[in-house]
Each structure stands twice: as structure tokens, then as C-alpha cells.
C-alpha atoms as a PDB file:
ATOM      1  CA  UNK A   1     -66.377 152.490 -11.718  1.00  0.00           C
ATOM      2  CA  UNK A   2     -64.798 149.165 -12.109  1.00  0.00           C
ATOM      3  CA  UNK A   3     -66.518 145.925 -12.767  1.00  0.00           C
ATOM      4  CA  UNK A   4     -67.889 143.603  -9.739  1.00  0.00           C
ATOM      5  CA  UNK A   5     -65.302 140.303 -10.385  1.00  0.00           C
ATOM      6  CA  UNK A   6     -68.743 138.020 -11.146  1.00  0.00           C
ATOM      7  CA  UNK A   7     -69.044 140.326 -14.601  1.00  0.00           C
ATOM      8  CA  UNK A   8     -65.693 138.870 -15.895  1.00  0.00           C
ATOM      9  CA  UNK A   9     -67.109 134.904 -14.824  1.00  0.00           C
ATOM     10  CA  UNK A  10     -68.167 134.008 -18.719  1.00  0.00           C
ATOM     11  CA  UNK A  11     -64.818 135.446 -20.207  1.00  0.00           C
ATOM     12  CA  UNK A  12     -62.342 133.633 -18.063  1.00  0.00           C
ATOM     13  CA  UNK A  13     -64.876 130.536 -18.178  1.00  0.00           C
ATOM     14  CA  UNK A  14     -64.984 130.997 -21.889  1.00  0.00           C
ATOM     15  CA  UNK A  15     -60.937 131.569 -21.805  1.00  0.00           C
ATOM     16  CA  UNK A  16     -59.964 128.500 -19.995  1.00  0.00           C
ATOM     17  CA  UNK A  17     -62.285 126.307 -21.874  1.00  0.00           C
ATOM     18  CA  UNK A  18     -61.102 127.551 -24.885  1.00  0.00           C
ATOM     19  CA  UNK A  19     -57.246 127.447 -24.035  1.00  0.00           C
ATOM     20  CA  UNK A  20     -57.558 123.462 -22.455  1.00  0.00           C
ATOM     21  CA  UNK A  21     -59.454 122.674 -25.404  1.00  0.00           C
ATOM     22  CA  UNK A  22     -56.530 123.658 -27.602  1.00  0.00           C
ATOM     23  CA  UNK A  23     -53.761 122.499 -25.877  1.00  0.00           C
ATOM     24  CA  UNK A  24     -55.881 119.160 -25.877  1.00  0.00           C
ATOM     25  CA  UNK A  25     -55.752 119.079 -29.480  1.00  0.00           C
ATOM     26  CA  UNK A  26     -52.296 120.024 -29.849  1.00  0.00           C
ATOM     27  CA  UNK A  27     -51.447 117.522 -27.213  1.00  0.00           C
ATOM     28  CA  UNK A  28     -53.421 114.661 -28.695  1.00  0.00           C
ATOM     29  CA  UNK A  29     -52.307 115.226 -32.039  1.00  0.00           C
ATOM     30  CA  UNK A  30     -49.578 113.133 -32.068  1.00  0.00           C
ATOM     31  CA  UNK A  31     -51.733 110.275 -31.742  1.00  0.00           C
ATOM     32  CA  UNK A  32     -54.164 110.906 -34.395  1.00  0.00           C
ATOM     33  CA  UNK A  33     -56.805 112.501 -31.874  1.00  0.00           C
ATOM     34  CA  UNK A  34     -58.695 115.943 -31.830  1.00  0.00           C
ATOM     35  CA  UNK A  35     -60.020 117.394 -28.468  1.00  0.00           C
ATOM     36  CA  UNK A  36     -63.631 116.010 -29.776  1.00  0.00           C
ATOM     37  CA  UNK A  37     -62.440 112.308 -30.605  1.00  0.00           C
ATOM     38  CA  UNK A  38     -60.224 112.410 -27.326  1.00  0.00           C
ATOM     39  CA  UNK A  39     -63.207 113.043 -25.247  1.00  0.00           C
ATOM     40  CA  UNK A  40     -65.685 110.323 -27.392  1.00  0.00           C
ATOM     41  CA  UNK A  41     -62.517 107.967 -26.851  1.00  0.00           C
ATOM     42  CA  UNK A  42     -62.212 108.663 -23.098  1.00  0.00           C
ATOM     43  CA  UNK A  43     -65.356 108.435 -22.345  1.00  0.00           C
ATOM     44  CA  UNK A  44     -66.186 105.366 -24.070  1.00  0.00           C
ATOM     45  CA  UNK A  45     -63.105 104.235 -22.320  1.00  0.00           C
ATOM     46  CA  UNK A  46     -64.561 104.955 -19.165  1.00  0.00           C
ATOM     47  CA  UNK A  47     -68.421 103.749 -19.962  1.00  0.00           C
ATOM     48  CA  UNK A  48     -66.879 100.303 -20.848  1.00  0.00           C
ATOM     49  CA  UNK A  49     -65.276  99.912 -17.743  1.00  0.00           C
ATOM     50  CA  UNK A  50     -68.069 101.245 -15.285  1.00  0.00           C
ATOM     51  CA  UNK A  51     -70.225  98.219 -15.532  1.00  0.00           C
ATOM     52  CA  UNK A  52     -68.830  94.842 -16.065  1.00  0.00           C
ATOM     53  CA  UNK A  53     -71.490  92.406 -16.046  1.00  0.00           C
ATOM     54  CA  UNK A  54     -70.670  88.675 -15.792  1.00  0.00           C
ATOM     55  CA  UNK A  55     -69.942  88.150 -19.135  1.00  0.00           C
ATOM     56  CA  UNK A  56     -67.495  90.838 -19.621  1.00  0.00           C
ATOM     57  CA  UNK A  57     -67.021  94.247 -20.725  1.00  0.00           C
ATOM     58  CA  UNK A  58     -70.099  96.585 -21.193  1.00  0.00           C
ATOM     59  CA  UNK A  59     -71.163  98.415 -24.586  1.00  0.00           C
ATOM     60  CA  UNK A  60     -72.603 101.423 -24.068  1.00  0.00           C
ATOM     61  CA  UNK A  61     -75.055 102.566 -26.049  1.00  0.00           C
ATOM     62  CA  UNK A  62     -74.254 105.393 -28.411  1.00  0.00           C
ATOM     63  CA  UNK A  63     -76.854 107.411 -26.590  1.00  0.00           C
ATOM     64  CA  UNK A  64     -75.542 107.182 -23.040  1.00  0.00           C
ATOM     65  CA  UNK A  65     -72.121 108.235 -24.660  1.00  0.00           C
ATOM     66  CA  UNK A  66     -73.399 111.546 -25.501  1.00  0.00           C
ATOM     67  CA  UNK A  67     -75.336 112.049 -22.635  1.00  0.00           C
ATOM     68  CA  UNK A  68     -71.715 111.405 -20.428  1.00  0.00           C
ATOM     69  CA  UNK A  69     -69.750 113.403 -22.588  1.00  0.00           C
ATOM     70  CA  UNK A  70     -72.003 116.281 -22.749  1.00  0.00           C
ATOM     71  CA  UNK A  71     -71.768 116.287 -26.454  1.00  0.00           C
ATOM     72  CA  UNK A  72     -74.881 116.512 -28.718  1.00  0.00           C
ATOM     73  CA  UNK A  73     -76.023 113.251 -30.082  1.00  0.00           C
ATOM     74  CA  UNK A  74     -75.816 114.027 -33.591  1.00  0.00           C
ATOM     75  CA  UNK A  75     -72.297 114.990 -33.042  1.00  0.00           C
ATOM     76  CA  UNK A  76     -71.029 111.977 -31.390  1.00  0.00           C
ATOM     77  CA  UNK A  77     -72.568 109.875 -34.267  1.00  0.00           C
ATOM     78  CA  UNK A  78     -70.283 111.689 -36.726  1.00  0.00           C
ATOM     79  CA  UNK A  79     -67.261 111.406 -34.327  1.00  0.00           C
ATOM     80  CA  UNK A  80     -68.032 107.935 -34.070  1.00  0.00           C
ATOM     81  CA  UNK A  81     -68.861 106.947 -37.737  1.00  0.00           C
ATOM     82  CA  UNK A  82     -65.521 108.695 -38.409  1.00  0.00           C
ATOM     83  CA  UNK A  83     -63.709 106.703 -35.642  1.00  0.00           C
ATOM     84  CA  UNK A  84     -64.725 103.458 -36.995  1.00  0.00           C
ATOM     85  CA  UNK A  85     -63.760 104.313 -40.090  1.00  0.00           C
ATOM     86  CA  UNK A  86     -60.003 104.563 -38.661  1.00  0.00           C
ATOM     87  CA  UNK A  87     -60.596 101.020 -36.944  1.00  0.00           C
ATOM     88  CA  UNK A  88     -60.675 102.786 -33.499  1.00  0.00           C
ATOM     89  CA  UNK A  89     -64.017 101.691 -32.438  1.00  0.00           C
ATOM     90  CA  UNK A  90     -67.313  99.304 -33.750  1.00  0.00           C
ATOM     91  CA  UNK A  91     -70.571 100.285 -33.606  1.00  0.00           C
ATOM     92  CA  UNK A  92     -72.966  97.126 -33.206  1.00  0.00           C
ATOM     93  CA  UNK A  93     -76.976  97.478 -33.241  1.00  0.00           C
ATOM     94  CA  UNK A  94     -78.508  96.191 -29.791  1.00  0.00           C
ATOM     95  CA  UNK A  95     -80.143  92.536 -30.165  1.00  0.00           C
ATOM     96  CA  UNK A  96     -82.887  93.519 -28.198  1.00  0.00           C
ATOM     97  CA  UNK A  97     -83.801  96.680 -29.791  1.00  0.00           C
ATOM     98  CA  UNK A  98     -82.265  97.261 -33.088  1.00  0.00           C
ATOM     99  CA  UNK A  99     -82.690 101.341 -32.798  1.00  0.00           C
ATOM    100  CA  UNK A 100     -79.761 101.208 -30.351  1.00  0.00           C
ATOM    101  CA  UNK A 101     -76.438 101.693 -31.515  1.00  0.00           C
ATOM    102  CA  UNK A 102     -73.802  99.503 -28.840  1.00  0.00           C
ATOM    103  CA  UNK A 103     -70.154 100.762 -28.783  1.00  0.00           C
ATOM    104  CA  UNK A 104     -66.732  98.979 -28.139  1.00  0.00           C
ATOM    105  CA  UNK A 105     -63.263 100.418 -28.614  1.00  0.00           C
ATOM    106  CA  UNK A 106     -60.858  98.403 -30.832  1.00  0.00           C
ATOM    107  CA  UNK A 107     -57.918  96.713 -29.811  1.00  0.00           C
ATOM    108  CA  UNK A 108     -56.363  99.743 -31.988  1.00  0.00           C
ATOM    109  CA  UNK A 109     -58.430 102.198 -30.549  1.00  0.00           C
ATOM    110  CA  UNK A 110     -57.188 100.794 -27.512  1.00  0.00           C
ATOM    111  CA  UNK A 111     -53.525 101.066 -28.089  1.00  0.00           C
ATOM    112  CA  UNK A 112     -54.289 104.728 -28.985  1.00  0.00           C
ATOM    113  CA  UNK A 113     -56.328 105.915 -26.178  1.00  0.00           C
ATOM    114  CA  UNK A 114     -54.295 104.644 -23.616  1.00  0.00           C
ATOM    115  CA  UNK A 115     -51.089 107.076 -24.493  1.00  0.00           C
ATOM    116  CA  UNK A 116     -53.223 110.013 -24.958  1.00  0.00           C
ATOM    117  CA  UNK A 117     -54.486 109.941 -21.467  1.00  0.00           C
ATOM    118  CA  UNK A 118     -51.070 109.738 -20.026  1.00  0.00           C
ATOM    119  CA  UNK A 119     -50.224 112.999 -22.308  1.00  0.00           C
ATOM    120  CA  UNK A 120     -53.164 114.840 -21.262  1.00  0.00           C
ATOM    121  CA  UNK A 121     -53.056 113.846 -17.681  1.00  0.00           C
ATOM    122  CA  UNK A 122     -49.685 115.187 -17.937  1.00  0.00           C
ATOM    123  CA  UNK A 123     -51.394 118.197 -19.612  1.00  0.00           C
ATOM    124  CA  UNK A 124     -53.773 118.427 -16.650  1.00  0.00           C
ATOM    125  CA  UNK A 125     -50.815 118.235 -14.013  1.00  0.00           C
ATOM    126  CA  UNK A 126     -49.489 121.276 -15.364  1.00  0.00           C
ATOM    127  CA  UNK A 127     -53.029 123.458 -15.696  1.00  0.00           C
ATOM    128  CA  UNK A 128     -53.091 122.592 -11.804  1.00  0.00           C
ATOM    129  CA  UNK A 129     -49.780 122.887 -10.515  1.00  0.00           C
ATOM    130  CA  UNK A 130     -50.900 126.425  -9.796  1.00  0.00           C
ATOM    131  CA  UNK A 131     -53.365 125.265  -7.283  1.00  0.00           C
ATOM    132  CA  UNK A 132     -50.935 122.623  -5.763  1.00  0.00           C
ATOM    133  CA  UNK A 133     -51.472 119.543  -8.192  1.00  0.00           C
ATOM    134  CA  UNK A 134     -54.176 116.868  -8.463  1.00  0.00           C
ATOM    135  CA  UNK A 135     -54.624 116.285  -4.745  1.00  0.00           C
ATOM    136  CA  UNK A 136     -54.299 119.111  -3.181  1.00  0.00           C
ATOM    137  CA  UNK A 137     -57.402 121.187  -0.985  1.00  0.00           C
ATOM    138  CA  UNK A 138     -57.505 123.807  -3.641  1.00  0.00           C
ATOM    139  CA  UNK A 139     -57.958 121.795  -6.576  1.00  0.00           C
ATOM    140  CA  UNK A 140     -60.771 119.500  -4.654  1.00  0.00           C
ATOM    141  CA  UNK A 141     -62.686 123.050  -4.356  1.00  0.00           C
ATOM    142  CA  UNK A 142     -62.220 124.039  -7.838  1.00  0.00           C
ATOM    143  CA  UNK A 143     -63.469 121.144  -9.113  1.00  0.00           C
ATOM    144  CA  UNK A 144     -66.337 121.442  -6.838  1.00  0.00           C
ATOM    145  CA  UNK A 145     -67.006 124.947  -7.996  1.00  0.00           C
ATOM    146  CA  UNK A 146     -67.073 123.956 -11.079  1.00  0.00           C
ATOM    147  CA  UNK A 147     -69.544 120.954 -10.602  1.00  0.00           C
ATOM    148  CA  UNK A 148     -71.876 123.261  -9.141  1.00  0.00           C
ATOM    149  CA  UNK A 149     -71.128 125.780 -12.004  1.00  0.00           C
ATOM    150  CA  UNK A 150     -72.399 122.969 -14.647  1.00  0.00           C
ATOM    151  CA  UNK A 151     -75.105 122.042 -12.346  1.00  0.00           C
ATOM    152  CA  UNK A 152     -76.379 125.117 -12.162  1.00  0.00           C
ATOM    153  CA  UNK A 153     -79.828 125.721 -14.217  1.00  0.00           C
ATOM    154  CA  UNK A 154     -79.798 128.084 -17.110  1.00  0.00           C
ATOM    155  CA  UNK A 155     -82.092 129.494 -18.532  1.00  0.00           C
ATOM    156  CA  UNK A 156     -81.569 128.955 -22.115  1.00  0.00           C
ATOM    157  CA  UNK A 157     -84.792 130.848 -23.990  1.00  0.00           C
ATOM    158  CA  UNK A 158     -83.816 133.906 -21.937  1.00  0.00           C
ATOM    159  CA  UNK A 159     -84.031 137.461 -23.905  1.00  0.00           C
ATOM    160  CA  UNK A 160     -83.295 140.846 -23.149  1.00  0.00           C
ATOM    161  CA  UNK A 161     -86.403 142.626 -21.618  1.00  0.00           C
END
């Protein structure tokens, strides 16, 4: 008896994570990026321009960088320590509270981030072109799938009974 489709759900999950994740790093290579540093780059990219108060540009704290990527903390700190050592970004210490780390990107880290999303969103065109590109109905319910996928509560302490 063959398997119900749903049983095969955490192997092509697993597969497609684990093929975009490499062509990521392959792509982003030729910048000086891994997948990892890519995604702490992006989204820092992304946190910075989100809020702009008054005074310009926000920091984000180190923090709410891991809790948008979806990266453990501890792991972003060595990603970051390890991009500021490459002048791509500066870590500051909060005024107000001196246990929060504030991040900017670099006028370099700047001038690299930039061309690696325009290679990986031209990665990302062709991973959808099979649903009909960027825009297209099928690609606006994938991504919705997949929203609910992450979304979706798991029970991480569960065992065999």
C-alpha cells in the first residue's frame, strides 16, 4: 500500500529548504556572503528601513534581528561579530540600556548587500517560474501555505508513546 502524500510533507519540506539554502550560498558567494550572513544582512537591511523615526534610520537591536530572522540568538551574535569584523556592519550598545546591542549596516556592508539581493531575487524568479513567477495566483497560495505551515504549533518535547 502506498503512502498517503501528507507522509512525504517533511522530506520535500526538508528537500527544498535544503536545495534554496545551497543555491543561496553558491549564489551569494561571489560577494563574500554565506546563506547565514545573507539572511543576517537582509534582514538587518530590512529592520533598518521598517521604522524611520525623525531622526533617521532605525538600529535594531541585535535581539529583534534574531527574532525576524528566525535564527537563534547566539547564532546571530557570531554572524554578526564576524560581520563586523569584515567592516560590513557595527554593533553599538543602546544609551538607554547598555545590555542591548544596536545594529547598523556599513556603507560597505551596504554596497555588498544590495547586489546580492538582485542575485538571489533572480535566484527566487527561477525557483517560481514553475508556479508562474512572483505575482502570479499560485505563488500568492504557496506562500500562504507556507505561512500557515510556520505558524503552525509544534510540539517540540513530543516522544514516541
Amino acid at each position: 500500500m502506498p503512502n498517503p502524500p501528507g507522509a512525504m510533507a517533511g522530506a520535500f519540506v526538508w528537500r527544498l529548504s535544503t536545495r534554496w539554502r545551497a543555491a543561496v550560498d553558491r549564489a551569494v558567494s561571489v560577494h563574500g556572503l554565506t546563506h547565514a550572513t545573507y539572511v543576517v544582512l537582509t534582514t538587518l537591511y530590512s529592520l533598518r528601513g521598517a521604522a524611520r523615526p525623525a531622526d533617521g534610520p532605525s538600529s535594531p537591536s541585535q535581539r529583534a534581528l534574531a527574532d525576524a530572522s528566525g535564527m537563534e540568538p547566539m547564532y546571530v551574535s557570531r554572524l554578526i561579530r564576524s560581520l563586523e569584523s569584515d567592516g560590513l556592519v557595527v554593533r553599538t550598545r543602546d544609551e538607554r540600556d547598555t545590555r542591548i546591542v544596536r545594529l547598523n549596516i556599513t556603507d560597505r556592508g551596504l554596497s555588498v548587500v544590495r547586489p546580492a539581493m538582485r542575485t538571489v531575487q533572480a535566484l527566487l524568479d527561477q525557483l517560481l517560474a514553475p508556479l508562474g513567477g512572483r505575482d502570479s495566483t499560485r505563488t500568492v497560495e504557496f506562500v500562504a501555505t507556507l505561512t500557515e505551515l510556520l505558524n503552525a504549533p509544534l510540539d517540540l518535547g513530543a516522544t514516541d508513546a
